[in-house]
N, C-alpha and C. Protein backbone atom coordinates (compact mmCIF):
# COMPACT_ATOMS: atom_id res chain seq x y z
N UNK A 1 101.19 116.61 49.34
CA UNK A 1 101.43 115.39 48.60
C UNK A 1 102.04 114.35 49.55
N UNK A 2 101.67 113.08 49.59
CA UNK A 2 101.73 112.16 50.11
C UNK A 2 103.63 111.90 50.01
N UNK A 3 104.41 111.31 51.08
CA UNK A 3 105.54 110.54 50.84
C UNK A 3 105.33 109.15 50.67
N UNK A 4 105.77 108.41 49.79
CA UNK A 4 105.54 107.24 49.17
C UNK A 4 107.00 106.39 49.74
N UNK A 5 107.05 104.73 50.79
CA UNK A 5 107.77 104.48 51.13
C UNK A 5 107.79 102.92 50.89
N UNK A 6 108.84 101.61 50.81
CA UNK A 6 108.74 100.64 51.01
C UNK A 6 109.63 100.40 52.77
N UNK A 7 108.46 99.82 53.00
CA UNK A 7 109.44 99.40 54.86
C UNK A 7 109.32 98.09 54.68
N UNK A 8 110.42 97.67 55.40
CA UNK A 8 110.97 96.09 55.83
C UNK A 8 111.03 96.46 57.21
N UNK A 9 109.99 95.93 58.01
CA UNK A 9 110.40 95.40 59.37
C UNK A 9 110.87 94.35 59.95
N UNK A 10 111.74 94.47 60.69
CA UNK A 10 112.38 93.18 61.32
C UNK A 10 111.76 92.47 62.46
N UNK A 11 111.96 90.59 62.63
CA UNK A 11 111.05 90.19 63.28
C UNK A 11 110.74 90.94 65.10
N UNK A 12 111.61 91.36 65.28
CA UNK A 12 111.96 91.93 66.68
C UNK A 12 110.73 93.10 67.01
N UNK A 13 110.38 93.50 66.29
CA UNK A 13 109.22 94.69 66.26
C UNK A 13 108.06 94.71 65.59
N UNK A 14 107.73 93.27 65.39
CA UNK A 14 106.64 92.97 64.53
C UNK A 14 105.68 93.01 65.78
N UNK A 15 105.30 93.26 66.57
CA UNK A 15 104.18 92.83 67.39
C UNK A 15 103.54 94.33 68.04
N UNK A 16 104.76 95.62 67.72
CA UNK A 16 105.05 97.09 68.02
C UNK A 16 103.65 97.96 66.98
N UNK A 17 103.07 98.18 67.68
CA UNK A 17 102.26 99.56 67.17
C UNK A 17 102.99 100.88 66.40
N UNK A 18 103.85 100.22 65.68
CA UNK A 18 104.46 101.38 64.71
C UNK A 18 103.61 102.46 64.36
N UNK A 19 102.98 102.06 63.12
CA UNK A 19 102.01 103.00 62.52
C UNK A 19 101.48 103.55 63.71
N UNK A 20 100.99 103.24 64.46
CA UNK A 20 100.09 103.88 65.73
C UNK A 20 100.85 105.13 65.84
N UNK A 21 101.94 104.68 66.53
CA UNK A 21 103.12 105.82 66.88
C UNK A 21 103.38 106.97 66.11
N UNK A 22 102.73 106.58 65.03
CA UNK A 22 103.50 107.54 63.55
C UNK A 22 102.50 108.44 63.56
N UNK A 23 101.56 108.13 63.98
CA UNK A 23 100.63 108.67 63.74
C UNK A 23 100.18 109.78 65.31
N UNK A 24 100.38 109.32 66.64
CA UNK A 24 100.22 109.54 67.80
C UNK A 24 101.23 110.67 67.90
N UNK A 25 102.41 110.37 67.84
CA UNK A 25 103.84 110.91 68.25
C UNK A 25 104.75 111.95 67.27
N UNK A 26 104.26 111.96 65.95
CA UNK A 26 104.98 112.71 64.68
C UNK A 26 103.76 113.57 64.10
N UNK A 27 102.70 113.36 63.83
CA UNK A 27 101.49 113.61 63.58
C UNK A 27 101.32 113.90 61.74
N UNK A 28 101.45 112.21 61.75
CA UNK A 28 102.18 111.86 60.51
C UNK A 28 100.72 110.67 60.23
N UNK A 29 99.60 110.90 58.85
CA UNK A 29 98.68 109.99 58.66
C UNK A 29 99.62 108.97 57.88
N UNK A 30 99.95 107.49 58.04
CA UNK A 30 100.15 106.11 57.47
C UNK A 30 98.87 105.53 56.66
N UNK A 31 99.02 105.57 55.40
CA UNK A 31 97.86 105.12 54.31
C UNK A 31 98.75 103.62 53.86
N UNK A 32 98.32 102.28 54.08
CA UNK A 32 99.03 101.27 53.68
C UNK A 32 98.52 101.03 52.96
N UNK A 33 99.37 100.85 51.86
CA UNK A 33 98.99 100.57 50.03
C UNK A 33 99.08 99.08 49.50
N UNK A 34 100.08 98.33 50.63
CA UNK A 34 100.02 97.13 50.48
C UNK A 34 101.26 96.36 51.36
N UNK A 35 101.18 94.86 51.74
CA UNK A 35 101.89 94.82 52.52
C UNK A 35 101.70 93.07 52.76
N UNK A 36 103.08 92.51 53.02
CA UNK A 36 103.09 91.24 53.25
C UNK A 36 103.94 90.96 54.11
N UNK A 37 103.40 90.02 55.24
CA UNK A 37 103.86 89.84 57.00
C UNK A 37 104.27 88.05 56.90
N UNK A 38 105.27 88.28 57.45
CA UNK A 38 106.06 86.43 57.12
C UNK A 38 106.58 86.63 59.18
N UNK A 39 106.67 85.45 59.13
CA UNK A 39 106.90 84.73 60.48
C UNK A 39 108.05 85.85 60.90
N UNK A 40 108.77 86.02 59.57
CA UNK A 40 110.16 86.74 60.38
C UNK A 40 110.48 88.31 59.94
N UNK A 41 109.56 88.77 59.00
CA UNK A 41 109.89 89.81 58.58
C UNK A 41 108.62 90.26 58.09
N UNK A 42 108.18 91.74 57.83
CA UNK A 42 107.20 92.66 56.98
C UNK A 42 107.36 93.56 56.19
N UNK A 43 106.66 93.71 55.39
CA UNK A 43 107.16 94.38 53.92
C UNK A 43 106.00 95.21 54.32
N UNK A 44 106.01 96.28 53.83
CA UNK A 44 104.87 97.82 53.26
C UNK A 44 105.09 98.54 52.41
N UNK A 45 104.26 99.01 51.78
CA UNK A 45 104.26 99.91 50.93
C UNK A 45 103.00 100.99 51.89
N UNK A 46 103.80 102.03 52.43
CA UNK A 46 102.82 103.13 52.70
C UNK A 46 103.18 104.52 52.04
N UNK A 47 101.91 105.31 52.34
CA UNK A 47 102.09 106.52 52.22
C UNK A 47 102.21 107.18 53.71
N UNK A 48 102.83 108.21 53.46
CA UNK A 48 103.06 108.86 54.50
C UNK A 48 102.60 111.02 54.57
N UNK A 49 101.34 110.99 55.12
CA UNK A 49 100.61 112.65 54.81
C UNK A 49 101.70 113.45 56.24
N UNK A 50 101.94 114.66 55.77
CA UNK A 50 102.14 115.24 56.92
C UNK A 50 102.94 116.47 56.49
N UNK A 51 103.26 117.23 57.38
CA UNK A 51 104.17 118.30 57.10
C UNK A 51 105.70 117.80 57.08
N UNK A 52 106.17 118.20 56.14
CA UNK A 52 107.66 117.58 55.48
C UNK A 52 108.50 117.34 56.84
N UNK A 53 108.92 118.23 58.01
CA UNK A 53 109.53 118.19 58.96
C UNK A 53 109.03 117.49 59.79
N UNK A 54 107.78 117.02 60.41
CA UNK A 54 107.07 115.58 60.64
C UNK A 54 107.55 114.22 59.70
N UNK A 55 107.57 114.19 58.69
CA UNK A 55 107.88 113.29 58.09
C UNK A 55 108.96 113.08 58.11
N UNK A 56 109.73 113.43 57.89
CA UNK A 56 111.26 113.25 57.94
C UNK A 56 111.58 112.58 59.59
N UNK A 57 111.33 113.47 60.69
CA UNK A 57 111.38 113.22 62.22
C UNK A 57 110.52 111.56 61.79
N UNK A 58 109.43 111.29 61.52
CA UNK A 58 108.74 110.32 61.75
C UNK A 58 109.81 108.75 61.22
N UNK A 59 110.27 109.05 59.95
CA UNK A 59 110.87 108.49 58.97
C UNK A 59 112.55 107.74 60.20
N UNK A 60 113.17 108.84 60.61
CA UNK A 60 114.08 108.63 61.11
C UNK A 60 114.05 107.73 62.07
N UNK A 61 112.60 107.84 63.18
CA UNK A 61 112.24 107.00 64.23
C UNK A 61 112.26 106.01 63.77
N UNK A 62 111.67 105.47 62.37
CA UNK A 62 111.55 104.23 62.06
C UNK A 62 112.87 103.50 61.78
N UNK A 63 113.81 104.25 61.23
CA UNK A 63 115.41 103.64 61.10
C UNK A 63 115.89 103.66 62.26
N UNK A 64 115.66 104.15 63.29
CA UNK A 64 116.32 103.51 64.84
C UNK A 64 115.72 102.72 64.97
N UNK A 65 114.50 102.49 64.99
CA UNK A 65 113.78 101.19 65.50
C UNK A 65 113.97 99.84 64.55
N UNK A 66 115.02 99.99 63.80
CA UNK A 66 115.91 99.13 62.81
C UNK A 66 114.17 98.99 61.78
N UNK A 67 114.10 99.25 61.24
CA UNK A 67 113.14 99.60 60.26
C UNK A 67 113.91 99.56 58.74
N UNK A 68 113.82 98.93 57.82
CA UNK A 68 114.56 99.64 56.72
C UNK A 68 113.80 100.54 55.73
N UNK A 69 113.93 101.85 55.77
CA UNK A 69 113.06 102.75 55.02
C UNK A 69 113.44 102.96 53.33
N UNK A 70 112.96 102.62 52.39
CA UNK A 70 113.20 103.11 50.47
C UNK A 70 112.37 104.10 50.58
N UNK A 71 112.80 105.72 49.97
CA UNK A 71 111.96 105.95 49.51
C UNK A 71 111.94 106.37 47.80
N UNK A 72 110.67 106.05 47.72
CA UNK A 72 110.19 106.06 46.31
C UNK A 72 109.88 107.59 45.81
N UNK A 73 109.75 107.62 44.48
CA UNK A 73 109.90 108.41 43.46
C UNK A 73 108.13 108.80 43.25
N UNK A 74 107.80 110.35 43.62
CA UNK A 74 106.23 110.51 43.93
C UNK A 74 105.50 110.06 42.82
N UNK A 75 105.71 109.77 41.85
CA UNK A 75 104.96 109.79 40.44
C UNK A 75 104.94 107.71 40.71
N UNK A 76 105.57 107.25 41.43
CA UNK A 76 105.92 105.90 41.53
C UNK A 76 104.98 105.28 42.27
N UNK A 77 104.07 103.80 41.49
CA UNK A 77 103.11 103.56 42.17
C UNK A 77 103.37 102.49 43.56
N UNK A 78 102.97 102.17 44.21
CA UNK A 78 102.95 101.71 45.46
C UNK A 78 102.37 100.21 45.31
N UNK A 79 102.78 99.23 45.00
CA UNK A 79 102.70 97.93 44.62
C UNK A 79 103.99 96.98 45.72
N UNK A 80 103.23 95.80 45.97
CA UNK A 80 104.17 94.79 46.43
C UNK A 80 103.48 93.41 45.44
């Protein structure tokens, strides 16, 4: 079952191959459900496939990389 997340990225790492990484480095599939990119900040709604201990490791990378991670409630739909 998919992890269901809202991310806020900050303008400082908007130009960063995140998802790439998440996917390269954690071996973690990023399904983006929806998502809106402003001059200074980015919003997502993704899913996140993987083995729970990948995910979590993946999840954490993103809060060092000042990322702000919500996560949502699995039954909870994925809307911005």
């Amino acid at each position: 079952m998919p992890h269901k997340y809202f991310l806020t990225f900050p303008q400082e790492i908007l130009g960063e191959p995140v998802l790439y990484t998440l996917g390269q480095d954690f071996n973690v599939v990023p399904n983006i459900r929806g998502a809106s990119i402003g001059d200074d900040q980015a919003l997502m709604a993704v899913e996140l496939e993987g083995e729970d201990g990948d995910v979590t490791r993946a999840v954490a990378w993103l809060k060092e990389r000042g990322v702000s991670v919500e996560s949502l409630a699995p039954d909870r739909k994925l809307e911005l």
